[in-house]
Protein backbone atom coordinates (compact mmCIF):
# COMPACT_ATOMS: atom_id res chain seq x y z
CA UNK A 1 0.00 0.00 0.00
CA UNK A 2 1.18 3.57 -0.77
CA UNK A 3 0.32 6.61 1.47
CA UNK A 4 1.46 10.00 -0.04
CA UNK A 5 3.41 11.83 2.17
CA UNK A 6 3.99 14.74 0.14
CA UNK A 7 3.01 16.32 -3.46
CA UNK A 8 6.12 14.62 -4.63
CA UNK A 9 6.96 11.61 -2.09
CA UNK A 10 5.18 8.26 -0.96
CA UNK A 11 5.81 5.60 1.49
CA UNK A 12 5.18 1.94 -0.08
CA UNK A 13 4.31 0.50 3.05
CA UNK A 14 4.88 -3.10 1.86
CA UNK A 15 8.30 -2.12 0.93
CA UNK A 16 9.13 -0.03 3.12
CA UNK A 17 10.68 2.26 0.66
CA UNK A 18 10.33 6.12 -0.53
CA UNK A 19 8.60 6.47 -3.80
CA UNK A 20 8.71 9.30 -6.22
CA UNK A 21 5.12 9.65 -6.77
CA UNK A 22 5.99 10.97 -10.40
CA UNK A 23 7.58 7.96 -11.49
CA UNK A 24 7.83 5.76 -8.66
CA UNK A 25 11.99 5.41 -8.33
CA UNK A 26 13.10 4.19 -5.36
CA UNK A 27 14.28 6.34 -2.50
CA UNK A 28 15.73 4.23 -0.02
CA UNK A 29 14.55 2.91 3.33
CA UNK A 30 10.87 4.76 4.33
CA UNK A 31 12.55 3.70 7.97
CA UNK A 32 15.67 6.77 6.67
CA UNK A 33 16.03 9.78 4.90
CA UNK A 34 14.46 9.97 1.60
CA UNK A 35 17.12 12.70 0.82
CA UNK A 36 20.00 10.09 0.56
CA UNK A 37 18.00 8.65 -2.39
CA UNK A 38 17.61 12.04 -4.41
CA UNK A 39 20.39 13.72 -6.73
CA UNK A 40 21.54 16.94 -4.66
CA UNK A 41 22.20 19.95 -6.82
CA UNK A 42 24.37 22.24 -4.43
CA UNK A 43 23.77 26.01 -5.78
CA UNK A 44 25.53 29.47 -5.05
CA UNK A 45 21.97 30.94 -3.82
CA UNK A 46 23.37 33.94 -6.70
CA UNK A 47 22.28 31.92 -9.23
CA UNK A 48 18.95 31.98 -8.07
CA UNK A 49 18.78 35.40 -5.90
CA UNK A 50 20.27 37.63 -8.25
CA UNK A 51 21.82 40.92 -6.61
CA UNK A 52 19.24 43.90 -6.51
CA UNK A 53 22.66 46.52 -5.62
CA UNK A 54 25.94 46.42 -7.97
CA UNK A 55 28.17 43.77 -6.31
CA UNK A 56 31.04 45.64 -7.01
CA UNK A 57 30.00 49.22 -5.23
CA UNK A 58 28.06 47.08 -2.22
CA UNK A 59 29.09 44.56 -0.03
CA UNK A 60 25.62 43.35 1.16
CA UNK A 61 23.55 43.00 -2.32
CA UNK A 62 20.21 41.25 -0.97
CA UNK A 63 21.37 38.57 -2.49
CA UNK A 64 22.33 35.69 0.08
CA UNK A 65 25.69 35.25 0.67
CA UNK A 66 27.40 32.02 -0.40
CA UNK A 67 29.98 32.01 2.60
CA UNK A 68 27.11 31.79 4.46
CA UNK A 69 24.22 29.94 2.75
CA UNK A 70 23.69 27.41 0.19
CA UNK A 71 20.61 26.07 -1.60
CA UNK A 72 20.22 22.79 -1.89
CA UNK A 73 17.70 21.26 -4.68
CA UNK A 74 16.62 17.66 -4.04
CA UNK A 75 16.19 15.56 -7.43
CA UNK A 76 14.80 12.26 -8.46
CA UNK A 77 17.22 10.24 -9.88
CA UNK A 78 14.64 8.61 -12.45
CA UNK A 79 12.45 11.52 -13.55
CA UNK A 80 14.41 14.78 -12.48
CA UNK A 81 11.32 16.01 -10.94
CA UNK A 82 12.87 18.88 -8.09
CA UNK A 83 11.19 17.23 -4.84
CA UNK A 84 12.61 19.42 -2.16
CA UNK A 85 14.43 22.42 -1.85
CA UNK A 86 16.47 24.01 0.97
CA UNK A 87 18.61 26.41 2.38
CA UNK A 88 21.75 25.80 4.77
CA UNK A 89 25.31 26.61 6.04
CA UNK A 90 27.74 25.63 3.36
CA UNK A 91 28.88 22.12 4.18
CA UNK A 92 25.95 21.19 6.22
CA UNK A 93 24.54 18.13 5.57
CA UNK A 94 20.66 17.97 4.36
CA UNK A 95 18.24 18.54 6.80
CA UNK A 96 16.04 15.51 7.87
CA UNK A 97 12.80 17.02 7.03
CA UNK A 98 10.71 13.98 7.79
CA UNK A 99 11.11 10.65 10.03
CA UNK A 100 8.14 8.32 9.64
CA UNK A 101 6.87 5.86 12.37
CA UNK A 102 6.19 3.31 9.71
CA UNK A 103 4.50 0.71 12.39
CA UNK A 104 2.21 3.31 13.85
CA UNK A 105 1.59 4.82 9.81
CA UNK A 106 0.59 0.27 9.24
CA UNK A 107 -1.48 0.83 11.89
CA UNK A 108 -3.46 4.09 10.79
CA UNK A 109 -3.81 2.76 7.27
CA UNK A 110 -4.82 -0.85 8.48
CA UNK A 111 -7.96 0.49 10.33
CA UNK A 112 -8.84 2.95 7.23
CA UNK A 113 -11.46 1.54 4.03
CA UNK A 114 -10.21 3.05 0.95
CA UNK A 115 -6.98 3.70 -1.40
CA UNK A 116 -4.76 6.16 0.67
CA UNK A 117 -3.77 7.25 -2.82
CA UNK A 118 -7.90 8.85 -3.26
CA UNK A 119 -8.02 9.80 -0.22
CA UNK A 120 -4.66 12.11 0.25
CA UNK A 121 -4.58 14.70 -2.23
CA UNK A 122 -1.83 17.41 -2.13
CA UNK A 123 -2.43 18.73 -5.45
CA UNK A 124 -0.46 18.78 -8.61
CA UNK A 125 0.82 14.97 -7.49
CA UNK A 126 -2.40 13.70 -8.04
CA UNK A 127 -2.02 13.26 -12.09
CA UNK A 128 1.03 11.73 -11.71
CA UNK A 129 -0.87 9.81 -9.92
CA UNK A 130 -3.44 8.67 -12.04
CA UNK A 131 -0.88 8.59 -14.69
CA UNK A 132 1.05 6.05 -12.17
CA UNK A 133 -2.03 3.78 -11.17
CA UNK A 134 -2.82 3.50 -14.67
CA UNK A 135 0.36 1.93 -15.80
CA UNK A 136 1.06 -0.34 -12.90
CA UNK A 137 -2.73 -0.93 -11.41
CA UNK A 138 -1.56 -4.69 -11.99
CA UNK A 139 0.37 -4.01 -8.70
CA UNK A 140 -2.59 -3.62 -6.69
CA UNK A 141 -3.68 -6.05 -3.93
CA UNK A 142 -7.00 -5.91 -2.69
């Protein structure tokens, strides 16, 4: 059973495993950090904050400061589709944005009538997945 977790994300309960939602790669461990499954694009926030003042006359340009921040862009590996984005210290490690209690999540979803997948909606996600159901429905265990 799948329960999206975010527009982007799911949790294959069965597996235990992070799934893009887009194209259903695998993400690693649902138990871990879906972030260790995802290509990380480390960016000079510049590119994406260009400076409002003239670097060269101004020392603080509104743009944020790459000694001091980075933007990091979280990937999926098998459809490129950006699933997270985030800003930290250069050198720090990605955050852990989310840690699942994947007994208690059984539990919810063992008491609950219904596809998880029509019941959680967060938007845009959702034609991937109908797109996604429709090409693997033969995956589905009722």
């Amino acid at each position: 059973m799948r329960i999206p977790m975010t527009e982007y994300l799911a949790i294959d309960l069965t597996s235990e495993r992070w799934l893009c939602r887009v194209c259903e790669h695998d993400l690693g461990n649902a138990r871990g950090n879906y972030k260790e499954g995802t290509l990380v694009y480390d960016r000079d926030p510049r590119e994406i904050h260009p400076a409002i003042l003239d670097p060269e006359k101004y020392e603080y340009t509104f743009s944020p400061d790459p000694r001091f921040c980075r933007i990091l862009e979280f990937y999926c590996p098998g459809c490129g589709t950006q699933i997270e984005t985030e800003y930290t210290p250069p050198g720090h490690p990605p955050t852990v944005d989310m840690l699942w209690d994947i007994d208690t999540l059984r539990e919810q979803w063992a008491s609950r009538e219904g596809d998880p997948e029509e019941l959680v909606n967060y938007g845009p996600g959702e034609n991937a997945i109908s797109e996604a159901r429709h090409c693997h429905h033969h995956h589905h265990h009722h």
